[in-house]
N, C-alpha and C. Protein backbone atom coordinates (compact mmCIF):
# COMPACT_ATOMS: atom_id res chain seq x y z
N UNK A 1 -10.83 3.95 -8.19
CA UNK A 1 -11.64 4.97 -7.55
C UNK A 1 -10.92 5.47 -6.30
N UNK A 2 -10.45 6.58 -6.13
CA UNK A 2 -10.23 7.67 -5.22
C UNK A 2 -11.35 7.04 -4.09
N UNK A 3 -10.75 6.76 -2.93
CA UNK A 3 -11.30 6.40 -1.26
C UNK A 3 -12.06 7.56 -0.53
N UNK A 4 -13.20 7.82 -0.18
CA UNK A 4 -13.52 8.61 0.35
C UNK A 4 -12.99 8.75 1.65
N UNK A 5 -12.47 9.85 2.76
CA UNK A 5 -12.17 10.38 3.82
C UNK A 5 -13.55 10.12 4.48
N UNK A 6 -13.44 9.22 5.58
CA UNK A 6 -14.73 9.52 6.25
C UNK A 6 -13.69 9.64 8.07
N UNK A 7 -14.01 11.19 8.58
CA UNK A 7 -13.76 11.37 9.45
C UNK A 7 -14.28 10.90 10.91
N UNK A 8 -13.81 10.25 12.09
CA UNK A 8 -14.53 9.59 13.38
C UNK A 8 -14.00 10.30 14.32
N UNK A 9 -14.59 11.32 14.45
CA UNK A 9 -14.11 12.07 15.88
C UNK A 9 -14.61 10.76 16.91
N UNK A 10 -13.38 11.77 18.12
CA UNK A 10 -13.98 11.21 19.37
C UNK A 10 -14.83 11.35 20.37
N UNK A 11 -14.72 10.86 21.66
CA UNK A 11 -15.51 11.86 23.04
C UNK A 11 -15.58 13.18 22.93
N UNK A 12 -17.05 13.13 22.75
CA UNK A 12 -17.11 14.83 23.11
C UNK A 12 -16.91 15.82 21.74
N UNK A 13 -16.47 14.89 21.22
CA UNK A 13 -16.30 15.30 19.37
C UNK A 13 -15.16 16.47 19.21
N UNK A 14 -15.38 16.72 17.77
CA UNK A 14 -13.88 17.70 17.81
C UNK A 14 -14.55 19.17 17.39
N UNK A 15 -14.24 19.93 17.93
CA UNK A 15 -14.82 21.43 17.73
C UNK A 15 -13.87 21.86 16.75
N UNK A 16 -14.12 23.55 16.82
CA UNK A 16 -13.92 24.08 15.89
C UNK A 16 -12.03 24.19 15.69
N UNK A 17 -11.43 24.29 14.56
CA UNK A 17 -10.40 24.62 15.07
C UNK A 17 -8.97 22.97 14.87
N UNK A 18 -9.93 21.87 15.05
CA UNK A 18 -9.24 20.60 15.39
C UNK A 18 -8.96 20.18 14.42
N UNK A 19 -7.48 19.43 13.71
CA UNK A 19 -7.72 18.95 12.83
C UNK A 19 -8.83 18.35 12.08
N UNK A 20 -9.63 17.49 12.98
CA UNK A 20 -10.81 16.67 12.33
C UNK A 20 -11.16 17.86 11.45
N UNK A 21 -11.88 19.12 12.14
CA UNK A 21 -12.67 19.91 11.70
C UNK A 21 -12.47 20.76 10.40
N UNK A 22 -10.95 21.19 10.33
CA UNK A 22 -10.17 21.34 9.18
C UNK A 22 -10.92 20.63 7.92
N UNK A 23 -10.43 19.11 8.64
CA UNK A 23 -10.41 18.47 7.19
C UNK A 23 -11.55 18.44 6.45
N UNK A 24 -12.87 17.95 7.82
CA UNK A 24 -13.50 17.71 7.08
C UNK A 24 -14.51 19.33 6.05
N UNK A 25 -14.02 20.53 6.58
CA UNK A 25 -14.22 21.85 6.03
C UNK A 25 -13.18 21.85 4.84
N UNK A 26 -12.62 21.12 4.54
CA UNK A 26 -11.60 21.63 3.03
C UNK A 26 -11.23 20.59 2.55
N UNK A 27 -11.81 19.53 2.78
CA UNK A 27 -10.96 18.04 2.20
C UNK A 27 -12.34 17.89 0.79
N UNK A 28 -12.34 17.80 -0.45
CA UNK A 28 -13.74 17.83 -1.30
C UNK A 28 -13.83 16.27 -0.79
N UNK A 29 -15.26 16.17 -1.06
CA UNK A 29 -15.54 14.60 -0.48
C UNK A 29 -15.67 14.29 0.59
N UNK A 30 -14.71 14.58 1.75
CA UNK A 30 -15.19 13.99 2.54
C UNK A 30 -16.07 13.86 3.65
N UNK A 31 -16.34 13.05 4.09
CA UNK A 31 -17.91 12.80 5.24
C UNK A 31 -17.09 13.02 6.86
N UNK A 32 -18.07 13.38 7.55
CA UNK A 32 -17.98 13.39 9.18
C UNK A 32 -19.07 12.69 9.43
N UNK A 33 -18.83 11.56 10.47
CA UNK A 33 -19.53 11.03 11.81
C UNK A 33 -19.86 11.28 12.52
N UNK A 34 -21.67 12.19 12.72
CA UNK A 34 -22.03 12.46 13.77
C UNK A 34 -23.06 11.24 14.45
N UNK A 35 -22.80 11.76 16.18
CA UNK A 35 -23.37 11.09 16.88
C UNK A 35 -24.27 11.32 17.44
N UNK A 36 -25.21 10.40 17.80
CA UNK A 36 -26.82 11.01 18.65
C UNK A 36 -26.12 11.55 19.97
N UNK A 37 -25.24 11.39 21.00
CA UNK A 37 -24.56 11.38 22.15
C UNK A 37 -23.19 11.27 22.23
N UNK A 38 -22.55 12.71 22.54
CA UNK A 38 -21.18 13.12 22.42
C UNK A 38 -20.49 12.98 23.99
N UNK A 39 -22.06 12.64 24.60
CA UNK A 39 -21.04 13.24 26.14
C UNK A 39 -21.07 11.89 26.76
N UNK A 40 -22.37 11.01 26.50
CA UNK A 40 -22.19 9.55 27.07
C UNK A 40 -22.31 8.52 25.63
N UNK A 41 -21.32 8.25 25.52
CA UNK A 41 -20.88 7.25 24.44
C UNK A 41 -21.30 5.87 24.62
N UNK A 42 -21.81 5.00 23.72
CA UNK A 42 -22.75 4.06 23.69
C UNK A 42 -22.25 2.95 22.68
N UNK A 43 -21.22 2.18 22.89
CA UNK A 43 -20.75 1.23 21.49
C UNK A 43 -21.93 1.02 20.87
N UNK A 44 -22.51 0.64 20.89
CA UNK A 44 -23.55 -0.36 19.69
C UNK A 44 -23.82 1.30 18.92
N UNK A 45 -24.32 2.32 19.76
CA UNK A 45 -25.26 3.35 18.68
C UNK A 45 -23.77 4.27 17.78
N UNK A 46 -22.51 4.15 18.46
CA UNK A 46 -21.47 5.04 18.02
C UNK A 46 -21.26 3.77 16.85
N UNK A 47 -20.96 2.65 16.80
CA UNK A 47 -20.43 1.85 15.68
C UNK A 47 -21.52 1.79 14.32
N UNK A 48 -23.31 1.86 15.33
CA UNK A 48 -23.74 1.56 13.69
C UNK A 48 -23.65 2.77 13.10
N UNK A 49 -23.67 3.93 13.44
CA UNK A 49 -23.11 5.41 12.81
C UNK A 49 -21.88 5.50 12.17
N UNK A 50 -21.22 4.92 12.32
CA UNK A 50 -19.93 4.85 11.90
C UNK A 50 -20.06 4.10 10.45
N UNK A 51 -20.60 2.38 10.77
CA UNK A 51 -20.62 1.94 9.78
C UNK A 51 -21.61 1.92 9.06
N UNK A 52 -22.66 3.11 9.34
CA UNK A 52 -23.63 3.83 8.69
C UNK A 52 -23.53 4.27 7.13
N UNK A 53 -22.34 5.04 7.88
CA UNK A 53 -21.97 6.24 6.85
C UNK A 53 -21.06 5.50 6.07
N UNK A 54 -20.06 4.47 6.24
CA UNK A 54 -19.40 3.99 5.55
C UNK A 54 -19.94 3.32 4.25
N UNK A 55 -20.89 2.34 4.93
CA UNK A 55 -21.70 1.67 4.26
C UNK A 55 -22.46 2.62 2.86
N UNK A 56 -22.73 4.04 2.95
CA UNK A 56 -23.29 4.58 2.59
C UNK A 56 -22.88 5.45 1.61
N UNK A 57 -21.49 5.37 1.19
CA UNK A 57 -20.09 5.64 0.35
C UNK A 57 -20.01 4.63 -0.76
N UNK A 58 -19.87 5.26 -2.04
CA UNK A 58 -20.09 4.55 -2.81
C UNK A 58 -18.56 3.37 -3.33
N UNK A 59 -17.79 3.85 -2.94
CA UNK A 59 -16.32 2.89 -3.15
C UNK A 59 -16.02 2.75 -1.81
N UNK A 60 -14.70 2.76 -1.90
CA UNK A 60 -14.03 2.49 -0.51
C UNK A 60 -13.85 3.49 0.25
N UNK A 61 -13.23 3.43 1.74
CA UNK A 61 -12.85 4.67 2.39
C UNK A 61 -11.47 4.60 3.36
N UNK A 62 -11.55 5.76 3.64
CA UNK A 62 -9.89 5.47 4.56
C UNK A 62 -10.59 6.53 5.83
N UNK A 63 -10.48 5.84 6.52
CA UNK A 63 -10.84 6.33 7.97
C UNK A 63 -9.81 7.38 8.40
N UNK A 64 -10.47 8.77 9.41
CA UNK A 64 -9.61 9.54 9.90
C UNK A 64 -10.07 9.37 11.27
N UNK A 65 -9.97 8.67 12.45
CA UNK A 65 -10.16 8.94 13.57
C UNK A 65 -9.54 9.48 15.09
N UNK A 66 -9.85 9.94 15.91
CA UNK A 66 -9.59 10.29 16.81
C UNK A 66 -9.80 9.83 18.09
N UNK A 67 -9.15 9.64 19.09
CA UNK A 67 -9.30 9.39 20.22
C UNK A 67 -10.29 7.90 20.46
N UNK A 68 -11.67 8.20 20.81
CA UNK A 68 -12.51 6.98 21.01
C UNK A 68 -13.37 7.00 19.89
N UNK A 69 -13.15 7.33 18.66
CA UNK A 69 -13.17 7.39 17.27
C UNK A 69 -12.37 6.26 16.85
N UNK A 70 -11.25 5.96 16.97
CA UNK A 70 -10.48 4.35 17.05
C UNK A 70 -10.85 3.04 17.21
N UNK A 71 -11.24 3.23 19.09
CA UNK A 71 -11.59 1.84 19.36
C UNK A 71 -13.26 1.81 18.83
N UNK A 72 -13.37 2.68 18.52
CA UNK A 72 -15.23 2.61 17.71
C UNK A 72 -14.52 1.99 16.68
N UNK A 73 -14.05 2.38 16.01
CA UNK A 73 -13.55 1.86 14.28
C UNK A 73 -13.22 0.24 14.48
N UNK A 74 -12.20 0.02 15.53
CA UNK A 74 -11.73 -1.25 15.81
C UNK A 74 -13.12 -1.99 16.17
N UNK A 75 -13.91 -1.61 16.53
CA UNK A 75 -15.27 -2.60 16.77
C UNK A 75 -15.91 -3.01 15.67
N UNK A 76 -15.74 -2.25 14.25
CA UNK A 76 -16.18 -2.21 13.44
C UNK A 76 -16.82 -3.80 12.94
N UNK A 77 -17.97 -4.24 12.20
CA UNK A 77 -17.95 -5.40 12.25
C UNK A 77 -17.54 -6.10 10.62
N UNK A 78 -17.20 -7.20 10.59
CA UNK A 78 -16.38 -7.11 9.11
C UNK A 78 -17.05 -6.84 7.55
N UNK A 79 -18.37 -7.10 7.83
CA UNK A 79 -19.47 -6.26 6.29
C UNK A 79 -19.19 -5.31 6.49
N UNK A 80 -18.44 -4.07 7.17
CA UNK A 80 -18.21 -2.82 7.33
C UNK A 80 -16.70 -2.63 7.07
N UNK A 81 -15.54 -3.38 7.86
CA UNK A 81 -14.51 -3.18 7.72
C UNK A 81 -13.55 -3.75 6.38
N UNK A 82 -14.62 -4.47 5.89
CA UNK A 82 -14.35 -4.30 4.02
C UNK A 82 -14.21 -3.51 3.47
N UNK A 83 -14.99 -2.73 3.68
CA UNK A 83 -15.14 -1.29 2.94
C UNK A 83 -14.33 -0.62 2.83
N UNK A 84 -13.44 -0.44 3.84
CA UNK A 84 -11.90 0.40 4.47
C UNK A 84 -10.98 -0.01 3.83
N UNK A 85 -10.09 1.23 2.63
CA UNK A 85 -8.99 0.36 2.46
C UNK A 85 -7.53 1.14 3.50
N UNK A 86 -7.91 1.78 4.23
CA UNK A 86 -7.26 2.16 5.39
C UNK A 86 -7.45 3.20 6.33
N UNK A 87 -6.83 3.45 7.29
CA UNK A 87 -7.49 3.65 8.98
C UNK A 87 -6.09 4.13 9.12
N UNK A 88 -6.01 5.91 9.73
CA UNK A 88 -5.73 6.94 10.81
C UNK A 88 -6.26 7.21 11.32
N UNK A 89 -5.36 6.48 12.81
CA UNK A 89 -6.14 6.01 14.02
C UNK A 89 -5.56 6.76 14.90
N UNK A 90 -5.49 8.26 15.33
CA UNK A 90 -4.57 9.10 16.29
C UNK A 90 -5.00 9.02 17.53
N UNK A 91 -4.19 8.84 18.42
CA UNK A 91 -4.62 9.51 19.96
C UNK A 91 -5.56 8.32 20.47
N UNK A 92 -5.00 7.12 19.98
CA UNK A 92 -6.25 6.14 20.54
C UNK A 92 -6.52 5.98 22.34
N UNK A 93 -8.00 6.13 22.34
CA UNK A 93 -8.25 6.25 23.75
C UNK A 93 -7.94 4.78 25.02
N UNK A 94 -8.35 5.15 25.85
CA UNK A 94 -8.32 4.03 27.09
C UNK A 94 -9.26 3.73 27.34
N UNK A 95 -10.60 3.05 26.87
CA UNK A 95 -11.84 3.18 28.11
C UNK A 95 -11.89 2.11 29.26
N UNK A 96 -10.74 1.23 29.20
CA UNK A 96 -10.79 0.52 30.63
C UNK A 96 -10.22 0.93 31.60
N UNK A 97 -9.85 2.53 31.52
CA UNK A 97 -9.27 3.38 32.83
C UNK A 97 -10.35 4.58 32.77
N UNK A 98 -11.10 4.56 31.96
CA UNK A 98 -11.88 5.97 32.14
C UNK A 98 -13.38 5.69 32.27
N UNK A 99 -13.93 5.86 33.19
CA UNK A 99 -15.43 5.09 33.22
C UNK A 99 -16.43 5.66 32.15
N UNK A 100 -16.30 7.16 32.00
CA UNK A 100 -17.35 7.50 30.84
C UNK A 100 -17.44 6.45 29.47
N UNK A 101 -16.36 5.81 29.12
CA UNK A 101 -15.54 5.37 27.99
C UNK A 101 -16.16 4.19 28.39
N UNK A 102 -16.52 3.36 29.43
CA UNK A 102 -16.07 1.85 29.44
C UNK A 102 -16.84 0.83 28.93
N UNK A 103 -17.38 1.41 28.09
CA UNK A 103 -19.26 0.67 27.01
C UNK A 103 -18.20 0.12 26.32
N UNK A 104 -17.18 0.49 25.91
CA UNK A 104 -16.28 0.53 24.49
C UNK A 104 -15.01 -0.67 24.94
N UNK A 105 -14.54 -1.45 26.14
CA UNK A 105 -14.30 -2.03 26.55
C UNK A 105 -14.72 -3.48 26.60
N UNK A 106 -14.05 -4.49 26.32
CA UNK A 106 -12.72 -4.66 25.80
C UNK A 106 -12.40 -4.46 24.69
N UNK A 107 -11.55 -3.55 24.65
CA UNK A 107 -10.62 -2.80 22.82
C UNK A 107 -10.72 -4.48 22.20
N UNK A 108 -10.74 -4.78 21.16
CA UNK A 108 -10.72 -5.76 20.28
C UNK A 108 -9.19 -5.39 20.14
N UNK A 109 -8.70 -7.09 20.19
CA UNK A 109 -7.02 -6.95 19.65
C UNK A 109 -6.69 -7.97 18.93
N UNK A 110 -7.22 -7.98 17.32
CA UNK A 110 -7.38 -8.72 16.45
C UNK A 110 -7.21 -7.44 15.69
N UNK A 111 -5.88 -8.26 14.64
CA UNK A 111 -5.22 -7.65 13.08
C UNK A 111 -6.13 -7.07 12.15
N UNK A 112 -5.92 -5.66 12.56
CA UNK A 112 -7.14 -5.25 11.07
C UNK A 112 -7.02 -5.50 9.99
N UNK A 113 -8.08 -5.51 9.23
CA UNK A 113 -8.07 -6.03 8.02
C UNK A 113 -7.93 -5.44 6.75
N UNK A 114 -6.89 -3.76 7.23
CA UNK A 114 -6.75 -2.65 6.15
C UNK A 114 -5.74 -2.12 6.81
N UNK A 115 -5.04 -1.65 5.92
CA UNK A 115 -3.71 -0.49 6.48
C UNK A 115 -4.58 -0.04 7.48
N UNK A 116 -3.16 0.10 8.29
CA UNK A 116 -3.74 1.37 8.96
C UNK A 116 -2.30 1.87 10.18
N UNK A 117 -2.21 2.99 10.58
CA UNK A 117 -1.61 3.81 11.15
C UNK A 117 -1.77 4.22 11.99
N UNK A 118 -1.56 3.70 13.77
CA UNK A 118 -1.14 4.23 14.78
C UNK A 118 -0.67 5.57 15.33
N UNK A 119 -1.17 6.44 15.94
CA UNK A 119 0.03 8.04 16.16
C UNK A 119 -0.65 7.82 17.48
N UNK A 120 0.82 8.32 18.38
CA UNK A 120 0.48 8.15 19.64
C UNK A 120 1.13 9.51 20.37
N UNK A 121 1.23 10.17 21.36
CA UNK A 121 2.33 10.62 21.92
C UNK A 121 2.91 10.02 23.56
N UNK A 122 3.91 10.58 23.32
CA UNK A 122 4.81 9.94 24.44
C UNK A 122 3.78 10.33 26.16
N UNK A 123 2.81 11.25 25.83
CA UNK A 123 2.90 12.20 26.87
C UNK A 123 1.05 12.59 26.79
N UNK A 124 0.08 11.90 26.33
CA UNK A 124 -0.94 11.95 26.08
C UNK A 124 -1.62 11.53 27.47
N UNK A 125 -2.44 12.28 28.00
CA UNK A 125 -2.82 12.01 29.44
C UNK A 125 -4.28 11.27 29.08
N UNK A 126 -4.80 10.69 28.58
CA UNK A 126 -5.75 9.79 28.07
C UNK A 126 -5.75 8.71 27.90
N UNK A 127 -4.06 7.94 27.52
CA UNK A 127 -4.09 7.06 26.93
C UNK A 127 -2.47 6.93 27.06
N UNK A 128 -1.53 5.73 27.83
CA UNK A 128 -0.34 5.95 27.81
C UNK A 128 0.29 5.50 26.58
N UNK A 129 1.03 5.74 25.92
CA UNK A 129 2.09 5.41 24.76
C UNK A 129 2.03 4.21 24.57
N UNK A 130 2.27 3.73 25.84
CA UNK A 130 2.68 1.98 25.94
C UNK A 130 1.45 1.25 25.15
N UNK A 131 0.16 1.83 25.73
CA UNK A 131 -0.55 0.83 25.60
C UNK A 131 -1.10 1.06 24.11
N UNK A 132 -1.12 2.45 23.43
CA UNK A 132 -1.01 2.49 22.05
C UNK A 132 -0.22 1.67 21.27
N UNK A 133 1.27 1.59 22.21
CA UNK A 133 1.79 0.98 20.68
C UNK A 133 1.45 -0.71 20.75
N UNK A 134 0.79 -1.41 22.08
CA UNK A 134 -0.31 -2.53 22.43
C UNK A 134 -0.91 -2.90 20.96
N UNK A 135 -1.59 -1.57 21.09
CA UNK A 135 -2.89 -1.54 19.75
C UNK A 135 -2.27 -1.57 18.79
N UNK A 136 -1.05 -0.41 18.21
CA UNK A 136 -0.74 -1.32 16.82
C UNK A 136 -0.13 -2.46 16.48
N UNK A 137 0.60 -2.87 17.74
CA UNK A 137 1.14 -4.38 17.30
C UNK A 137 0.22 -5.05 17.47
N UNK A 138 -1.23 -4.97 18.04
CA UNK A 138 -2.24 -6.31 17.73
C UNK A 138 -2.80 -6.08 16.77
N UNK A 139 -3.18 -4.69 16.55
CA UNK A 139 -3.75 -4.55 15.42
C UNK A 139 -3.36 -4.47 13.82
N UNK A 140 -2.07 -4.93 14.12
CA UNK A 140 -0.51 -4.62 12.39
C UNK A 140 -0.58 -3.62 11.88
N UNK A 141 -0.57 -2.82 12.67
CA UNK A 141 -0.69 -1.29 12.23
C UNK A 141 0.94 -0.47 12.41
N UNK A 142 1.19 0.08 11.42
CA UNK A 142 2.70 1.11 11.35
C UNK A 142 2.12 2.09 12.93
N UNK A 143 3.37 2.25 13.25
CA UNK A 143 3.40 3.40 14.97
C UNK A 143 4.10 4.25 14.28
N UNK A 144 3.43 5.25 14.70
CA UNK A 144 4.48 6.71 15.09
C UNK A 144 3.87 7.61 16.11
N UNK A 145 5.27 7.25 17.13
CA UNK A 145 4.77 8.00 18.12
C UNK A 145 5.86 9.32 18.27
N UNK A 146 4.63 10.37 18.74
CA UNK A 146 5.14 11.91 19.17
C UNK A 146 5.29 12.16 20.40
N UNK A 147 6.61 13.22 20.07
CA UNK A 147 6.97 13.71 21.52
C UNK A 147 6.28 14.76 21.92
N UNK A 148 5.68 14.19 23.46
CA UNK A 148 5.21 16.10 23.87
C UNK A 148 3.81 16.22 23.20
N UNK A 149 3.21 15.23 22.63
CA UNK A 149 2.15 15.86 21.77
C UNK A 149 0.77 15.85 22.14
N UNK A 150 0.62 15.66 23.40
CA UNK A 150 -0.90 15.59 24.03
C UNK A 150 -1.71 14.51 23.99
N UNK A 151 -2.84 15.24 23.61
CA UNK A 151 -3.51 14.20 23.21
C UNK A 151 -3.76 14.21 20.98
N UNK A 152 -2.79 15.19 20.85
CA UNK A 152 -2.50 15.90 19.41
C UNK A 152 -3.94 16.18 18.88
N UNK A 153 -4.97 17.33 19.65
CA UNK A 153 -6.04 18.09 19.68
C UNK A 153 -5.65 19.41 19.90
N UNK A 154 -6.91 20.21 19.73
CA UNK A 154 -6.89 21.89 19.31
C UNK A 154 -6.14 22.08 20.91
N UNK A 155 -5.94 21.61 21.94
CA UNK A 155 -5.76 21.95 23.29
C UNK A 155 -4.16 21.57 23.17
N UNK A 156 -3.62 20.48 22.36
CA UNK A 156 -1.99 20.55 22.38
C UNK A 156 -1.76 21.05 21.36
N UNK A 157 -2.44 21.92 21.03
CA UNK A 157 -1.84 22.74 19.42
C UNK A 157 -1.77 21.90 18.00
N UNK A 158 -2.98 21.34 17.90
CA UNK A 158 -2.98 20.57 17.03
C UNK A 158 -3.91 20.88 16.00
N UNK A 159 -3.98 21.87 15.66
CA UNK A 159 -5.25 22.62 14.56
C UNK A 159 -4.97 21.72 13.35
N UNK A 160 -4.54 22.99 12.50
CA UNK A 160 -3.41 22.24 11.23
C UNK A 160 -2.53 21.89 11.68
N UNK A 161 -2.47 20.38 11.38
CA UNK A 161 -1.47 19.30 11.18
C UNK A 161 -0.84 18.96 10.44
N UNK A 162 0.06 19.27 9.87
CA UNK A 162 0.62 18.49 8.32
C UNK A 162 1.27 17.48 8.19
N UNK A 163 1.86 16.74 9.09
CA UNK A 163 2.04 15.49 9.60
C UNK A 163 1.19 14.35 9.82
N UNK A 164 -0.81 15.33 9.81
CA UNK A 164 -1.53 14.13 10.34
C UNK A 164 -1.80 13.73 8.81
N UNK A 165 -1.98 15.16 8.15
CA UNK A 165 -2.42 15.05 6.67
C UNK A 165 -1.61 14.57 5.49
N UNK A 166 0.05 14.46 5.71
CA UNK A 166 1.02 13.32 5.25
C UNK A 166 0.39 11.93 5.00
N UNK A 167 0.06 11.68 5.89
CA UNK A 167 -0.01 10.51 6.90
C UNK A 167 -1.19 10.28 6.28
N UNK A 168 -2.66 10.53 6.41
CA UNK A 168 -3.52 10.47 5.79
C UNK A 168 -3.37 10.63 4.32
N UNK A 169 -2.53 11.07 3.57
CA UNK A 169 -2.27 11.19 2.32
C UNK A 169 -1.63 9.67 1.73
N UNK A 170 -0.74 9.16 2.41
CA UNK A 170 -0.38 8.22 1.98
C UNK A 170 -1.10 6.77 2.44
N UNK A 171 -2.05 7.24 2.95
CA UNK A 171 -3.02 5.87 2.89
C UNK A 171 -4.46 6.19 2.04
N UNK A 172 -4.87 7.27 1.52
CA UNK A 172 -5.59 7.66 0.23
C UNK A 172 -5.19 7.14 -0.69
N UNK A 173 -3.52 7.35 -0.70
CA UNK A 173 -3.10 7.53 -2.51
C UNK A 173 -2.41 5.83 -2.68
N UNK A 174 -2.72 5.36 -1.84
CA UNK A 174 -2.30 3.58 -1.53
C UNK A 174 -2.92 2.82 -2.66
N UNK A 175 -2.42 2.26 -3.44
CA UNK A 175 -3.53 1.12 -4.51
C UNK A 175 -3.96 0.23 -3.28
N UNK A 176 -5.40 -0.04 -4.01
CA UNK A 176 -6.11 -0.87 -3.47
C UNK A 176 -6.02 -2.03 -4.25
N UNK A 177 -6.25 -3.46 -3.89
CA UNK A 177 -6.06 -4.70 -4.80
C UNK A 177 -6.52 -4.18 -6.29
N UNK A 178 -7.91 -3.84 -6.65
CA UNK A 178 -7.99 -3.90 -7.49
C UNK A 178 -7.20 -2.91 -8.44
N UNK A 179 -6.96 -1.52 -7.90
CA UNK A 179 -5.97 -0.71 -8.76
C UNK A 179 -4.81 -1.31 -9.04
N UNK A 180 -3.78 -2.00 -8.00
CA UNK A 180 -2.99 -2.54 -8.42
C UNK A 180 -2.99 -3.68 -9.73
N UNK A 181 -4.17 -4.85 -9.82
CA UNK A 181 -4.21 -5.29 -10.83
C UNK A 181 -4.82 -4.56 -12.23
N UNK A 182 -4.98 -3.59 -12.17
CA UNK A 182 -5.14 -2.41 -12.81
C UNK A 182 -4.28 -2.18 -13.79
N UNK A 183 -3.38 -1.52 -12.59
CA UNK A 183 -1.59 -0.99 -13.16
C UNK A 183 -0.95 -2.08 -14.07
N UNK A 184 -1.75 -3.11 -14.69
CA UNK A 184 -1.08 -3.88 -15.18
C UNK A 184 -1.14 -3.49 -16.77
N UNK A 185 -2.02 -2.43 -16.86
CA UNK A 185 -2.65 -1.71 -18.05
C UNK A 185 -2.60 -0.62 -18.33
N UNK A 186 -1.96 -0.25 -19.84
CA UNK A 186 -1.08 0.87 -19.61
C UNK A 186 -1.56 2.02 -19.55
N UNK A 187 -3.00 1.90 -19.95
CA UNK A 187 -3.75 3.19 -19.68
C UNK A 187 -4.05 3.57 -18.78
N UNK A 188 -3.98 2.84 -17.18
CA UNK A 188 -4.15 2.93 -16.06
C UNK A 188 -3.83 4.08 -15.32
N UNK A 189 -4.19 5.08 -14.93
CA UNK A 189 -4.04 5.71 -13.82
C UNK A 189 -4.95 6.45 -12.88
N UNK A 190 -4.48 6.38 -11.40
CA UNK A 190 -4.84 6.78 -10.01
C UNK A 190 -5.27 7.90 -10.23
N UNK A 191 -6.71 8.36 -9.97
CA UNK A 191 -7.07 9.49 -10.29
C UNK A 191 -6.52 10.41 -8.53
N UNK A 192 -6.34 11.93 -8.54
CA UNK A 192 -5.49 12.31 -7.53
C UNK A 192 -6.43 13.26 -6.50
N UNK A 193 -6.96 12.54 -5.71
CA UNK A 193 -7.40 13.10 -3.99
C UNK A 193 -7.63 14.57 -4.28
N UNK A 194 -8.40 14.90 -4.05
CA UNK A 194 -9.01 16.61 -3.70
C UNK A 194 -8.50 17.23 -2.55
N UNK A 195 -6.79 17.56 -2.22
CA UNK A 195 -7.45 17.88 -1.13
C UNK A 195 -6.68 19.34 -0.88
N UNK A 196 -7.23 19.69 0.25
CA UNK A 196 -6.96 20.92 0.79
C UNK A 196 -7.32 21.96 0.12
């Protein structure tokens, strides 16, 4: 079974224009995460929304998040983070330098329990590089970090992305345990992502 896209914007959410918003307007399938409160963020009410909707997907999913869309995901609790068979995690935020953020504090820095993919930039005024690439080495997550790239939102020119959607592509089209023991049969095949 093809993973559903379930998109996690961040603070303040992603308007029109933002990758998130893209995707989730042309991706078939997939879900967005809305929140009761975009402007004061609340761990407990942003995570059970999160793992609301997950929960609420009939196979698995691969997370698209953003900013404090991340360390929400990383809170995730593990009847939820089963569900995930992988996590794009861009632009992960700081909330122990930003007080609006600091409900969401301390970031959990324990190995997730699904692929997942790090993007950082060198130059993101939210969140320094350093401490991103922190998060994917606690979290065993692949890094790739960008130069120059903001906070890689509609404000650093980050509408369409095709780099984010690479990237998200190859953790869709990933066998999951059971496809792989699957492939052991010759009639077997990966049915192919809807997208764009």
């Amino acid at each position: 079974m093809t993973p559903t896209v379930v998109i996690v914007p961040g603070w303040r959410d992603s308007g029109p224009g933002h990758w998130q918003s893209l995707w989730a307007e042309r991706m078939q399938g997939a879900v967005r995460v809305v929140q009761d409160d975009w402007v004061s963020p609340r761990r407990e009410s942003w995570v059970r929304a999160i793992g609301d909707l997950i929960l609420a997907q009939e196979g698995p999913v691969v997370v698209a998040a953003h900013s404090l869309g991340c360390i929400a995901t990383a809170h995730l609790p593990a009847e939820v983070a089963v569900r995930i068979s992988g996590a794009l995690l861009v632009a992960p935020a700081d909330p122990e330098r930003r007080a609006a953020l600091h409900d969401f504090a301390p970031v959990p820095y324990a190995p997730l329990p699904y692929s997942s993919i790090v993007v950082a930039s060198s130059n993101d005024p939210f969140c320094p590089v350093r401490l991103a690439g922190a998060y994917a080495r606690s979290w065993q997550s692949e890094f790739v970090r960008m130069q120059n790239a903001g906070h890689i939102n509609i404000d650093s020119g980050h509408g369409d992305w095709p780099l984010g959607l690479a990237l998200l592509r190859s953790l869709v089209e990933a066998p999951t345990p059971a496809a792989l023991s699957s492939s052991l049969h010759p009639s077997f095949s990966l049915p192919s992502p809807q997208f764009l």
